[in-house]
Protein backbone atom coordinates (compact mmCIF):
# COMPACT_ATOMS: atom_id res chain seq x y z
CA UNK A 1 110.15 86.67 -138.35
CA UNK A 2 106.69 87.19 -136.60
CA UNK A 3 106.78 86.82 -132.38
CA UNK A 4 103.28 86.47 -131.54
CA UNK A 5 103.01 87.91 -127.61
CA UNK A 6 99.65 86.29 -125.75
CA UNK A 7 97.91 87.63 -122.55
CA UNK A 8 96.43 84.15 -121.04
CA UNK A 9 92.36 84.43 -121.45
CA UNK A 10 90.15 84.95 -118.16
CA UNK A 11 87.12 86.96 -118.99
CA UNK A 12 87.32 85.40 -122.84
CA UNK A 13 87.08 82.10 -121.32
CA UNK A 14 83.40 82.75 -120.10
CA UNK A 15 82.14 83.88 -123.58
CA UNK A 16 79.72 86.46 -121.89
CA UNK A 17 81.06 89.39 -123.83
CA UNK A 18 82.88 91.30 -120.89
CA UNK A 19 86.56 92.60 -121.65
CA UNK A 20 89.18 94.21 -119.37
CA UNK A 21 90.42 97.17 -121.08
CA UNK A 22 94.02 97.02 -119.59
CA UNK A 23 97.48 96.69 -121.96
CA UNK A 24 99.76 93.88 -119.81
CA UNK A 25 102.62 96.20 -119.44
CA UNK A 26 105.58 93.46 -119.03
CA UNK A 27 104.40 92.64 -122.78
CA UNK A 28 104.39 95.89 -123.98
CA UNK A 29 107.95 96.13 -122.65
CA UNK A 30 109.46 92.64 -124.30
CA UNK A 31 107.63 93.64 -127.60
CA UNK A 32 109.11 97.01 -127.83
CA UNK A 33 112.82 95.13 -127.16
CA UNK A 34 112.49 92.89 -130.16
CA UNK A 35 110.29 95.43 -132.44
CA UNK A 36 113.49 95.88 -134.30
CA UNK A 37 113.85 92.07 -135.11
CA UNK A 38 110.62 90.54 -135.70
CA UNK A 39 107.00 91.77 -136.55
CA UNK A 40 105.67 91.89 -132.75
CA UNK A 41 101.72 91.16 -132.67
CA UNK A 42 99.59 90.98 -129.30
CA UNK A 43 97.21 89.01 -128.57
CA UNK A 44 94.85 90.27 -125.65
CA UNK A 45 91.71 87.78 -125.40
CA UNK A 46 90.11 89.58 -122.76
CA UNK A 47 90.01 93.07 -124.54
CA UNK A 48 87.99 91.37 -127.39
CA UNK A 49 83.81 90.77 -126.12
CA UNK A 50 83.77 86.90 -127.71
CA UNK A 51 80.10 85.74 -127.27
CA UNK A 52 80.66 81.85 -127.83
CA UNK A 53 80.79 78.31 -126.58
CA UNK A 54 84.33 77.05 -127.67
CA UNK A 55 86.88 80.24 -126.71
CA UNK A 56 90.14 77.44 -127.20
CA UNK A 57 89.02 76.77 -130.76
CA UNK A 58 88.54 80.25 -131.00
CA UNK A 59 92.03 81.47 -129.97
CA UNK A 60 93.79 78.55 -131.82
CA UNK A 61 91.85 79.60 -135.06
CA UNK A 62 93.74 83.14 -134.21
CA UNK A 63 97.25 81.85 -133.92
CA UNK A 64 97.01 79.88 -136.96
CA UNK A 65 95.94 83.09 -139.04
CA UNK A 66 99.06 85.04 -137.42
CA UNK A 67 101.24 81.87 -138.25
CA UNK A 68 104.15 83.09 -136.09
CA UNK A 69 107.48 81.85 -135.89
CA UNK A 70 107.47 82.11 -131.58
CA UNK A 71 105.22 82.32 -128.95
CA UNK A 72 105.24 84.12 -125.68
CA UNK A 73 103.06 83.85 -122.57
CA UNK A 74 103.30 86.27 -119.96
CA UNK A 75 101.16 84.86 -116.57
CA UNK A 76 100.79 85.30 -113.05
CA UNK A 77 100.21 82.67 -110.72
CA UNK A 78 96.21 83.66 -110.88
CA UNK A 79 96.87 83.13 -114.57
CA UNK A 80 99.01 80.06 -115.11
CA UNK A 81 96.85 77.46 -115.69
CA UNK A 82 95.06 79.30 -118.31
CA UNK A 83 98.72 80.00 -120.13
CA UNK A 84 99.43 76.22 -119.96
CA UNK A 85 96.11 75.45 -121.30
CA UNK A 86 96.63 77.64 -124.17
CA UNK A 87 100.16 76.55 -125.07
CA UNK A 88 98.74 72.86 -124.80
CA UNK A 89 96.04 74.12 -127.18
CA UNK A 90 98.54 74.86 -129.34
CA UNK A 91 101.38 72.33 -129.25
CA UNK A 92 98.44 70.08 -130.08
CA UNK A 93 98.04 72.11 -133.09
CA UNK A 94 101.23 73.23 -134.17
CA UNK A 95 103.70 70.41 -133.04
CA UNK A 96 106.75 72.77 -134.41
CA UNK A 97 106.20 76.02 -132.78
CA UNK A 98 108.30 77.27 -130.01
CA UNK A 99 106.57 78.67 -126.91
CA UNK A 100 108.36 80.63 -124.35
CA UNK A 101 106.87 81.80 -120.71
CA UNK A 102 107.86 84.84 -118.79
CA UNK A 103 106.45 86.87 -116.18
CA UNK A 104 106.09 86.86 -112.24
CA UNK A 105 105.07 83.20 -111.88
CA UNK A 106 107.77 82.07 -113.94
CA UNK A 107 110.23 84.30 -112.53
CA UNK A 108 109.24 82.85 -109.43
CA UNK A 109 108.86 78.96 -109.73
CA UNK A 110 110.46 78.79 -113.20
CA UNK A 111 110.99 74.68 -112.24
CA UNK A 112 107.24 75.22 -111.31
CA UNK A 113 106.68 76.26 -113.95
CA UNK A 114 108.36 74.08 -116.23
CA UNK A 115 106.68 70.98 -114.93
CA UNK A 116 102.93 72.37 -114.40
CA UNK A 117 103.25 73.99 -118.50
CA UNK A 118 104.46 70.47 -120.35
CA UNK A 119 103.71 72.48 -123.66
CA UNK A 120 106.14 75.35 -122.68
CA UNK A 121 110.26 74.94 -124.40
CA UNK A 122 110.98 77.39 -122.28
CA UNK A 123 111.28 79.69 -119.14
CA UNK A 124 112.31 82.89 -118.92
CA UNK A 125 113.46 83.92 -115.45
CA UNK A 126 113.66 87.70 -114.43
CA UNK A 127 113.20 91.06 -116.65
CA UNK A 128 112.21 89.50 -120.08
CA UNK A 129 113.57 92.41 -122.22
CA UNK A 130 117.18 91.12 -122.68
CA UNK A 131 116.44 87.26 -123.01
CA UNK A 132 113.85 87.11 -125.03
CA UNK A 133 115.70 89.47 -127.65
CA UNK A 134 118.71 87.04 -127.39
CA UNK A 135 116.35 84.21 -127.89
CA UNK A 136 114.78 85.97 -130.86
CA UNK A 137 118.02 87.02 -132.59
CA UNK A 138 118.92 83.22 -131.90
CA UNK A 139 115.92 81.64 -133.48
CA UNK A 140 115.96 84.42 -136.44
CA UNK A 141 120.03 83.09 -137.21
CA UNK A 142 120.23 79.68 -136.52
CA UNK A 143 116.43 78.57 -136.09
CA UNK A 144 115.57 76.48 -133.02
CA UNK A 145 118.27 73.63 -133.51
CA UNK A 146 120.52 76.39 -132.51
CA UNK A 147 118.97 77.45 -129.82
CA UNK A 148 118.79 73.77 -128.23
CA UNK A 149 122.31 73.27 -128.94
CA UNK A 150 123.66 76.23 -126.67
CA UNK A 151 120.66 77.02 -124.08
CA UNK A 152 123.41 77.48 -121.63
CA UNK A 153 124.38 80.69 -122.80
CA UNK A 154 121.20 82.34 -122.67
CA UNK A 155 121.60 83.96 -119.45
CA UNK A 156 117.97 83.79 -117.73
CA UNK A 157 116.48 80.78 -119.40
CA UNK A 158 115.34 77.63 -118.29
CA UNK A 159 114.07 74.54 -119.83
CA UNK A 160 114.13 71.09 -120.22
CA UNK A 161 117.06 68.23 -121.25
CA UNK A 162 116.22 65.52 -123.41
CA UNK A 163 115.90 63.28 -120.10
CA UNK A 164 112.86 65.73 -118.97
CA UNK A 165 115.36 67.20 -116.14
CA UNK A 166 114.75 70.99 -115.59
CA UNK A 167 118.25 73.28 -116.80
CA UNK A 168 118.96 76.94 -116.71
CA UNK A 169 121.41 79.06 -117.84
CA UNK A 170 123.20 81.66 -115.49
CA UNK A 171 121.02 84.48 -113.99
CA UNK A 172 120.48 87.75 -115.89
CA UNK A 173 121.12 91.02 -113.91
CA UNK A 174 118.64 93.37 -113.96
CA UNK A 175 118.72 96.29 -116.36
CA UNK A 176 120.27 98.85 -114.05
CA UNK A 177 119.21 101.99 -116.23
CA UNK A 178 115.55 101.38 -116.67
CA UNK A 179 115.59 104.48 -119.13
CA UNK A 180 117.52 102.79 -122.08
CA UNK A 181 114.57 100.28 -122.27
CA UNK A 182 112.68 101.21 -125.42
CA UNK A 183 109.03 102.69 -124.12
CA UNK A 184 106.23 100.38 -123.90
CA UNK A 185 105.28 98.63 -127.84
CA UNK A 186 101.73 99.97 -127.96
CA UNK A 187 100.45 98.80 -131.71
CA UNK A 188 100.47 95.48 -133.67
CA UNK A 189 97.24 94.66 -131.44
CA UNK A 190 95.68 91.28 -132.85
CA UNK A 191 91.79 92.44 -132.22
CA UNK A 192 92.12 96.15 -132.06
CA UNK A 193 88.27 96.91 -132.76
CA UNK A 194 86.83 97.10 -129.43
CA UNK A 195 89.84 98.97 -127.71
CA UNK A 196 89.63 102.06 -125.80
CA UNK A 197 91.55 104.92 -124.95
CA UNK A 198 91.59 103.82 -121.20
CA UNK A 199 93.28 100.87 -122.44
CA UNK A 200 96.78 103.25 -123.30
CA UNK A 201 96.67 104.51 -119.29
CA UNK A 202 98.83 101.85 -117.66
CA UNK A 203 102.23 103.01 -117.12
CA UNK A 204 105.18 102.41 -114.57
CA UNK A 205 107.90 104.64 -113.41
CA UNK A 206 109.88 102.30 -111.44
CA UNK A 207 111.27 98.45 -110.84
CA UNK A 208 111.44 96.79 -107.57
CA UNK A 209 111.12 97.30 -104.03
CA UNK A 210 112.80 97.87 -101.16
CA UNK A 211 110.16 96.25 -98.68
CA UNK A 212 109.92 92.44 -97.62
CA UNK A 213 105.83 92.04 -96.99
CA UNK A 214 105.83 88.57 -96.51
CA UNK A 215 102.51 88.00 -99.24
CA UNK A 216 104.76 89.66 -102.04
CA UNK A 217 107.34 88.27 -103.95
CA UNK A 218 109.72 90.71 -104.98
CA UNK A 219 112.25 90.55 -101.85
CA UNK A 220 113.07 87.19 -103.36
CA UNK A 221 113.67 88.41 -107.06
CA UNK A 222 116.29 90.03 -108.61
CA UNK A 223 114.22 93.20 -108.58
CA UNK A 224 114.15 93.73 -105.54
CA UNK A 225 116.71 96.82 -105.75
CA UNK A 226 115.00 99.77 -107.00
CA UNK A 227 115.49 101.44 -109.84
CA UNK A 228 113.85 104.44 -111.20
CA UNK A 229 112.86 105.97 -114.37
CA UNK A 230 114.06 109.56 -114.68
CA UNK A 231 111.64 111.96 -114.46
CA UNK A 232 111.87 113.37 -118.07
CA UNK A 233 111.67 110.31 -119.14
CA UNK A 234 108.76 109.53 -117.44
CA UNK A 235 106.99 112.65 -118.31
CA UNK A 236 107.86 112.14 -122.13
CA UNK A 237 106.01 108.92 -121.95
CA UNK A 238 102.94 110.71 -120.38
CA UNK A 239 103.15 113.62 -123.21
CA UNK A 240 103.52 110.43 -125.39
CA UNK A 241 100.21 108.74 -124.21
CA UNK A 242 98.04 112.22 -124.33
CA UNK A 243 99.33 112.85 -127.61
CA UNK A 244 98.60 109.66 -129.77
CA UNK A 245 95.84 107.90 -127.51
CA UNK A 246 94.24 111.05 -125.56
CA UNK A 247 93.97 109.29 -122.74
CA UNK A 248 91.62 110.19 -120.45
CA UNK A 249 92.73 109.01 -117.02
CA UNK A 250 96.46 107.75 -116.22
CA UNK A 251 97.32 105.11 -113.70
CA UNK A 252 100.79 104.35 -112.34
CA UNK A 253 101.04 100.74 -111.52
CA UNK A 254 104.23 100.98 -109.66
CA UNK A 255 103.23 99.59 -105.92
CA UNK A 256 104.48 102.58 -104.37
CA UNK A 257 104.63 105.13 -105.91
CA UNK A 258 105.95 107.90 -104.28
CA UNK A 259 108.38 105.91 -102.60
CA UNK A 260 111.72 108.40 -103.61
CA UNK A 261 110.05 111.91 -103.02
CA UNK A 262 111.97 114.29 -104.40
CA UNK A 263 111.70 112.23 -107.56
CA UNK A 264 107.66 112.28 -106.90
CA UNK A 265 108.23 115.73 -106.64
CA UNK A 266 110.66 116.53 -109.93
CA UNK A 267 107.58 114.37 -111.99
CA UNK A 268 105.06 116.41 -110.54
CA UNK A 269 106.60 119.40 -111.28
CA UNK A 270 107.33 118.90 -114.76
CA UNK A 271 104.01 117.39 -115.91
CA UNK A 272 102.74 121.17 -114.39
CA UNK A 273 105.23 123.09 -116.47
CA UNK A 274 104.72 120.98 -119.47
CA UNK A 275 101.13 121.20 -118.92
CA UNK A 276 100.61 117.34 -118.91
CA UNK A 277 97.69 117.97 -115.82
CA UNK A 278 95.88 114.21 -116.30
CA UNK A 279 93.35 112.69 -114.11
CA UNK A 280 95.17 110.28 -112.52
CA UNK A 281 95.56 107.14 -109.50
CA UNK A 282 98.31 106.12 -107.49
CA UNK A 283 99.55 103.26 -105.04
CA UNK A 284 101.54 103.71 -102.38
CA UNK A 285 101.82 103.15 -98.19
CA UNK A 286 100.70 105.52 -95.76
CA UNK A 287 103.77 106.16 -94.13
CA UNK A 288 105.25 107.63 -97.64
CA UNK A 289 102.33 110.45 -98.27
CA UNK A 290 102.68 113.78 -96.92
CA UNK A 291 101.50 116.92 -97.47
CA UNK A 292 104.30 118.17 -99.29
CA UNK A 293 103.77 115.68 -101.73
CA UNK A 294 99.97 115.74 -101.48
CA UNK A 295 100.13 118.84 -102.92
CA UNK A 296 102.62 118.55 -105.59
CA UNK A 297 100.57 115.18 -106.69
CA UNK A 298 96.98 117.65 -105.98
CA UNK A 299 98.20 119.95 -108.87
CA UNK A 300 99.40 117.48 -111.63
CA UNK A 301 96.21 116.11 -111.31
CA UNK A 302 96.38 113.43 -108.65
CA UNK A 303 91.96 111.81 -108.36
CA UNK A 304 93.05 108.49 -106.45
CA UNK A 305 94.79 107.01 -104.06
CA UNK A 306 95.11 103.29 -103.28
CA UNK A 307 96.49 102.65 -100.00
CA UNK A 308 98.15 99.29 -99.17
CA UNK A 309 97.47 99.29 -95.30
CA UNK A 310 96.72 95.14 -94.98
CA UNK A 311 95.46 95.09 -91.28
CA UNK A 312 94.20 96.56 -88.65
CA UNK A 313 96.18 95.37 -85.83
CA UNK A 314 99.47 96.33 -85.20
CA UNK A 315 100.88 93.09 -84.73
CA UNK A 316 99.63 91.82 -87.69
CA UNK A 317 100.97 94.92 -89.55
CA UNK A 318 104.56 93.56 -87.66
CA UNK A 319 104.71 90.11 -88.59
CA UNK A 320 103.95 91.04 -92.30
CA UNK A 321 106.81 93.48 -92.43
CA UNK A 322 104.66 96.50 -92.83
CA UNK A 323 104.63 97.94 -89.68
CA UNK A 324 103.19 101.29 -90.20
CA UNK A 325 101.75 103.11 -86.71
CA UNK A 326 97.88 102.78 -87.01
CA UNK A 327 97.58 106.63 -86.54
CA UNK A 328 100.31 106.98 -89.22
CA UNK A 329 97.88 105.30 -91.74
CA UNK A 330 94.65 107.73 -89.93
CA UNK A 331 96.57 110.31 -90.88
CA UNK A 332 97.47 109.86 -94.38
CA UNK A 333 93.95 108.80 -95.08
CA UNK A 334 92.55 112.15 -93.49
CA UNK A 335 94.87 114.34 -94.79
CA UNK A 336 93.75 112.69 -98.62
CA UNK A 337 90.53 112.64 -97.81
CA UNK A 338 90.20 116.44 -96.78
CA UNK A 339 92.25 117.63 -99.89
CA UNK A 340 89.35 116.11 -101.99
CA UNK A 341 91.16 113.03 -103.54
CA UNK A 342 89.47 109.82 -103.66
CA UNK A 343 90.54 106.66 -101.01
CA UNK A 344 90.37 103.45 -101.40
CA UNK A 345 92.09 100.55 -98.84
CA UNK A 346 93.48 97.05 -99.60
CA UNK A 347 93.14 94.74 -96.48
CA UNK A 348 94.21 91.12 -95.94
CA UNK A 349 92.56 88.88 -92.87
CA UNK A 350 93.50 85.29 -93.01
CA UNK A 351 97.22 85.35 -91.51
CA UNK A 352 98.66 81.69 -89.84
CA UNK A 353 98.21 83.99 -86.49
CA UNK A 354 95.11 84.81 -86.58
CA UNK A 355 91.38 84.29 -85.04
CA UNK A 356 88.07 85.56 -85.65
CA UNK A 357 88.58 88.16 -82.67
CA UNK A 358 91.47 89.61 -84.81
CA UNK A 359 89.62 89.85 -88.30
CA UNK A 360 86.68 91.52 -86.98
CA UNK A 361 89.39 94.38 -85.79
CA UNK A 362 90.63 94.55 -89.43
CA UNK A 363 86.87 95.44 -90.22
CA UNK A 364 86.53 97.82 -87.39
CA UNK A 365 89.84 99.81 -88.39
CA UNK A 366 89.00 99.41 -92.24
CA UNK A 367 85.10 100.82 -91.24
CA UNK A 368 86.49 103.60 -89.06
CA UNK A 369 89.27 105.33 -91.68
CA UNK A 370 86.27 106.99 -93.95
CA UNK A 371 87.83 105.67 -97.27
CA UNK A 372 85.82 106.13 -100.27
CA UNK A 373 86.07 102.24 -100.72
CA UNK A 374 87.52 98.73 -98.70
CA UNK A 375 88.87 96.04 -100.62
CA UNK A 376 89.34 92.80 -99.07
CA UNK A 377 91.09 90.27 -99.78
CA UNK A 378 91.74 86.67 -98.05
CA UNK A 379 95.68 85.67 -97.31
CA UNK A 380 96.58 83.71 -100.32
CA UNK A 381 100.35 82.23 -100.58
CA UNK A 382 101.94 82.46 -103.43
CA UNK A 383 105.18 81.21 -104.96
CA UNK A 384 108.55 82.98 -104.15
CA UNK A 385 106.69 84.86 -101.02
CA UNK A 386 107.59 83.89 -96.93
CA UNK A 387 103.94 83.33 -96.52
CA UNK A 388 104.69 80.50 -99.13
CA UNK A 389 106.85 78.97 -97.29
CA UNK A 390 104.78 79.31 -94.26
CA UNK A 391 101.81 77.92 -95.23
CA UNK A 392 103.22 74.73 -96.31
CA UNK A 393 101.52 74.90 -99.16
CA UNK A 394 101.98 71.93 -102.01
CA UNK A 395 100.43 73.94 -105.33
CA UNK A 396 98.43 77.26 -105.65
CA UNK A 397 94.61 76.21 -105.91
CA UNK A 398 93.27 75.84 -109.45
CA UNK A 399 91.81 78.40 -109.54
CA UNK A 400 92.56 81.86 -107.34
CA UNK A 401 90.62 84.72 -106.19
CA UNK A 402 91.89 86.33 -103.69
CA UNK A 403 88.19 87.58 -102.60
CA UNK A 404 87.76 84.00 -101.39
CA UNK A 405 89.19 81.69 -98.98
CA UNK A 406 90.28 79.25 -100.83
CA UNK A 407 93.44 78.51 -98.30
CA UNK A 408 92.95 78.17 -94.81
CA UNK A 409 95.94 79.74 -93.26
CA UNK A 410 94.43 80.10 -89.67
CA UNK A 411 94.60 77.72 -86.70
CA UNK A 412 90.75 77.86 -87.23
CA UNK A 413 88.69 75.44 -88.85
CA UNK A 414 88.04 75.76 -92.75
CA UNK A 415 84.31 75.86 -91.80
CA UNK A 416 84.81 78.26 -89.36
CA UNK A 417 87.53 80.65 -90.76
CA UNK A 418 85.15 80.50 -93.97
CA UNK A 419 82.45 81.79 -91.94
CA UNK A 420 84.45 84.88 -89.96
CA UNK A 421 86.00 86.02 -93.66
CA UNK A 422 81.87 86.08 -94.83
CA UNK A 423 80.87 88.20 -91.48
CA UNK A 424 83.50 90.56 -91.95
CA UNK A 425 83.21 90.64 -95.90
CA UNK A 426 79.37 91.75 -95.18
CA UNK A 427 80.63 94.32 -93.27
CA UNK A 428 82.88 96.03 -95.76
CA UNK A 429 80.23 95.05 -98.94
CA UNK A 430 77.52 96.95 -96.78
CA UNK A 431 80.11 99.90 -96.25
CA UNK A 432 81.24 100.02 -99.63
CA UNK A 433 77.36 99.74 -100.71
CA UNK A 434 76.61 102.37 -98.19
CA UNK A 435 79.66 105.00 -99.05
CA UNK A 436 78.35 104.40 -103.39
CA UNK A 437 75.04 105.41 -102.04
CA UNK A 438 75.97 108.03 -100.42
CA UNK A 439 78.17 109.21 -103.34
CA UNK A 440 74.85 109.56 -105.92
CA UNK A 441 73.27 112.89 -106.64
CA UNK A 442 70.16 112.86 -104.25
CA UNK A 443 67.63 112.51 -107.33
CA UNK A 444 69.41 109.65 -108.22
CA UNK A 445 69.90 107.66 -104.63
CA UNK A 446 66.11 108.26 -104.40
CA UNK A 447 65.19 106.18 -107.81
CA UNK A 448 67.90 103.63 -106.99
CA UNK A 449 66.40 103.39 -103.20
CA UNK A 450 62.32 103.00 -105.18
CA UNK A 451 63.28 100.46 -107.82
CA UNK A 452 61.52 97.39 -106.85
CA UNK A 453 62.67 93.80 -105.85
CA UNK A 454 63.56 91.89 -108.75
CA UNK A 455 61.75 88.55 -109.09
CA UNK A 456 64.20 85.22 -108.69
CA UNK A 457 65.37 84.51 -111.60
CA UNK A 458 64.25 87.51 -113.21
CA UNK A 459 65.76 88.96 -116.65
C-alpha cells in the first residue's frame, strides 16, 4: 500500500521558481507512524522551484505517477483553500481515491472543514499519529468499503453520511508519552533534487500549552496539556539530524520553548557533554528567559531568540492573556541582547479595543526594545481561538496574510484602521531597514548606500 502525504502548494502556485526549504513536521510525524504499513512518500510543492503556467496540472501529473492507494493533506487555516483545491484537482481525476485532512485547521473546524473541502472523505481531528495508522491498517484489510461501514470506531475521525450530514467518531486522547512516537519520517521525498540541509533543522521538543492567548488556538484543543519530550530523547534526535543531514543551523518550533526549565536546562546540558554545540533559534515569552538559562542555552549554541511579546500596552497585553510587565519583557530583551544573541519581536495591533492612539504605542515600545528585528503582524481571527468568537467573524478571508489587514477588528473605520496599521508598519520597515543597515560591514553599507535609483520598471 502506498500513502501519498501532500504539503498544500503556496510558493509553487506562483511558478516564479522560489521554494521554502522547511519539512512540515506534523507530516513527518504521521508518516513515520504508518512507515511500517505502507510505502510513505511526501509531497512538498513548495521545496521544488517549478517555473510554469499550469502548477494544478503539474501536481496532478505527480500524483498520478505515485498512483497511491490514500491521500493526506495536512493545512492550516492560511493553507486550506489551497488543500481543497488540490483534493478537488484530484477527485476530478481520480474519482476512487480516498483523501483524508489533518492538521490545525481541521483539528479546529473539522465541520468547517468538511463543508469548505467537498473533495475531502475525511477529517481527522487532533494528533494524527494514531488515526491515521488505524485508518491505514483499515483500508490495507478491508479496503475503503470497510472503512465506510464502521467510521464510528475510528476514534478522531469525521466525515460525511450518505445524506451529506457531518459524523464523527469519539475523540482521541492525546498521546500522553510523546517519546514512544516514532521520530520524525525524514526520506521517501517526492522531488528530493533541490533540497537542502536546512531543510532537516525543524524539530519540536514538546506538545501543547499551558497559556490561553486569545489569537491561538490551542487552549481549545486537546493539546492543550503539555507534554514533553525527554531530554535524551530529544538530544538523540539532534545527534540524529547532525549525523545523517549535517545540518547547519537547528530550530525548535515549539512556541515556548523553555517553558519547563530544568528540562531547558537537562537538554542544554547534554547536547554540551555529547558535544552536539549547533547554531541554533528559539521561541519563547519574556517572562520565561533568565539568565540561568541564558547561559545554559549561550553554551549549546543558542544564535536566536524570537520573542512573542504582542503589544506594547499593558492592557492590551491583559485582555490577550499575556500579561507580561513591560519592564519584564525590557529586561529579557537586554539581558539577550548584551550576551550577544540575536532578537527578534512578534507584535500584533488590530485588537476589537483598540485606536490609532494605542497602535502607535505598540510601535513606540517595539522601536524602543533594540531588537535586532520587529515583526508585525495585523489581528487576524482564526478558527477555534476567543478572538474568533469575538470578531464575529463568518469565514477566514480567502486568502490570509497576517502582514495585512484584511479584518477590521477595531471600532475604527476599514479606511482608517488600514491607514494607522500602514503608518505604524513604516515605522517598523524603516527600523528593521535601518537595524540591516547598520548590521553590514562598513565597506559594504557604503556600496549598498551608492547604488543608484533603479528606473520604474527596470530589470
Amino acid at each position: 500500500m502506498k500513502v501519498l502525504l501532500i504539503d498544500p502548494p503556496e510558493l509553487f502556485l506562483h511558478g516564479a521558481g522560489h521554494t521554502r526549504q522547511v519539512q512540515p513536521l506534523g507530516l513527518a510525524y504521521v508518516g513515520a507512524a504508518i512507515a511500517d504499513l505502507a510505502d510513505v512518500r511526501f509531497l512538498l510543492p513548495d521545496t521544488r522551484p517549478w517555473i510554469g503556467g499550469d502548477p494544478w496540472a503539474e501536481l496532478v501529473a505527480t500524483v498520478r505517477a505515485e498512483k497511491p492507494d490514500l491521500v493526506g493533506f495536512t493545512a492550516v487555516t492560511a493553507t486550506f483553500r489551497a488543500a481543497a483545491r488540490f483534493a478537488a484537482e484530484l477527485r476530478a481525476a481520480f474519482p476512487d481515491l480516498p483523501i483524508v485532512l489533518g492538521g490545525v485547521h481541521a483539528s479546529t473546524d473539522p465541520a468547517g472543514a468538511l463543508r469548505g473541502a467537498p473533495a475531502v472523505d475525511w477529517v481527522i481531528r487532533g494528533e494524527g499519529e494514531p488515526t491515521l495508522r488505524a485508518l491505514v491498517l483499515r483500508l490495507r484489510d478491508g479496503g475503503i468499503r470497510r472503512v465506510l461501514a464502521e467510521p464510528e470506531t475510528l476514534a478522531g475521525l469525521w466525515w460525511r453520511d450518505d445524506d451529506g450530514q457531518v459524523q464523527q467518531a469519539p475523540p482521541r486522547l492525546p498521546t500522553a508519552d510523546l517519546d514512544t512516537l516514532p521520530a520524525p519520517l525524514r526520506d521517501g521525498l517526492v522531488w528530493p533534487d533541490h533540497i537542502q540541509p536546512a531543510f532537516y533543522q525543524a524539530m519540536i521538543t514538546l506538545r501543547g500549552c499551558p497559556y490561553k492567548c486569545i489569537y491561538c488556538a490551542v487552549p481549545n484543543l486537546d493539546e492543550r496539556r503539555t507534554r514533553y519530550r525527554s531530554p535524551s530523547h530529544v538530544v538523540d534526535e539532534i545527534a540524529e539530524l547532525k549525523r545523517r543531514w549535517q545540518i547547519p543551523y537547528l530550530f525548535f518550533h515549539d512556541s515556548v520553548f523553555t517553558l519547563h526549565k530544568q528540562r531547558t536546562l537537562e537538554i542544554c546540558r547534554l547536547m554540551v557533554a555529547r558535544g552536539l554545540q549547533v547554531p541554533f533559534c528559539i521561541q519563547t515569552r519574556a517572562d520565561r528567559l533568565d539568565a540561568e538559562l541564558l547561559d545554559a542555552l549561550l553554551a549549546a549554541g543558542l544564535h536566536q531568540v524570537f520573542f512573542g511579546i504582542e503589544s506594547g500596552d499593558a492592557d492590551s497585553l491583559r485582555r490577550i492573556r499575556k500579561a507580561t510587565p513591560l519592564a519584564q519583557i525590557r529586561h529579557a530583551v537586554a539581558l539577550t541582547r548584551a550576551a550577544g544573541v540575536r532578537t527578534s519581536g512578534f507584535f500584533m495591533v488590530g485588537w476589537p479595543w483598540e485606536d490609532a492612539a494605542l497602535m502607535t504605542k505598540t510601535a513606540d515600545f517595539a522601536t524602543s526594545l533594540d531588537l535586532d528585528a520587529i515583526s508585525l503582524f495585523s489581528a487576524t481571527p482564526l478558527p477555534g481561538t476567543e478572538l474568533w468568537e469575538l470578531s464575529d467573524q463568518d469565514a477566514s478571508p480567502d486568502s490570509i496574510d497576517f502582514r495585512t489587514p484584511q479584518v477590521n477588528l477595531t471600532t475604527m473605520t476599514a479606511t482608517a484602521y488600514a491607514a494607522a496599521f500602514a503608518t505604524v508598519k513604516a515605522r517598523v520597515d524603516a527600523y528593521n531597514q535601518q537595524r540591516m543597515m547598520a548590521s553590514l560591514p562598513a565597506d559594504l553599507r557604503i556600496a549598498w548606500m551608492d547604488l543608484p535609483e533603479r528606473p520604474q520598471g527596470g530589470a
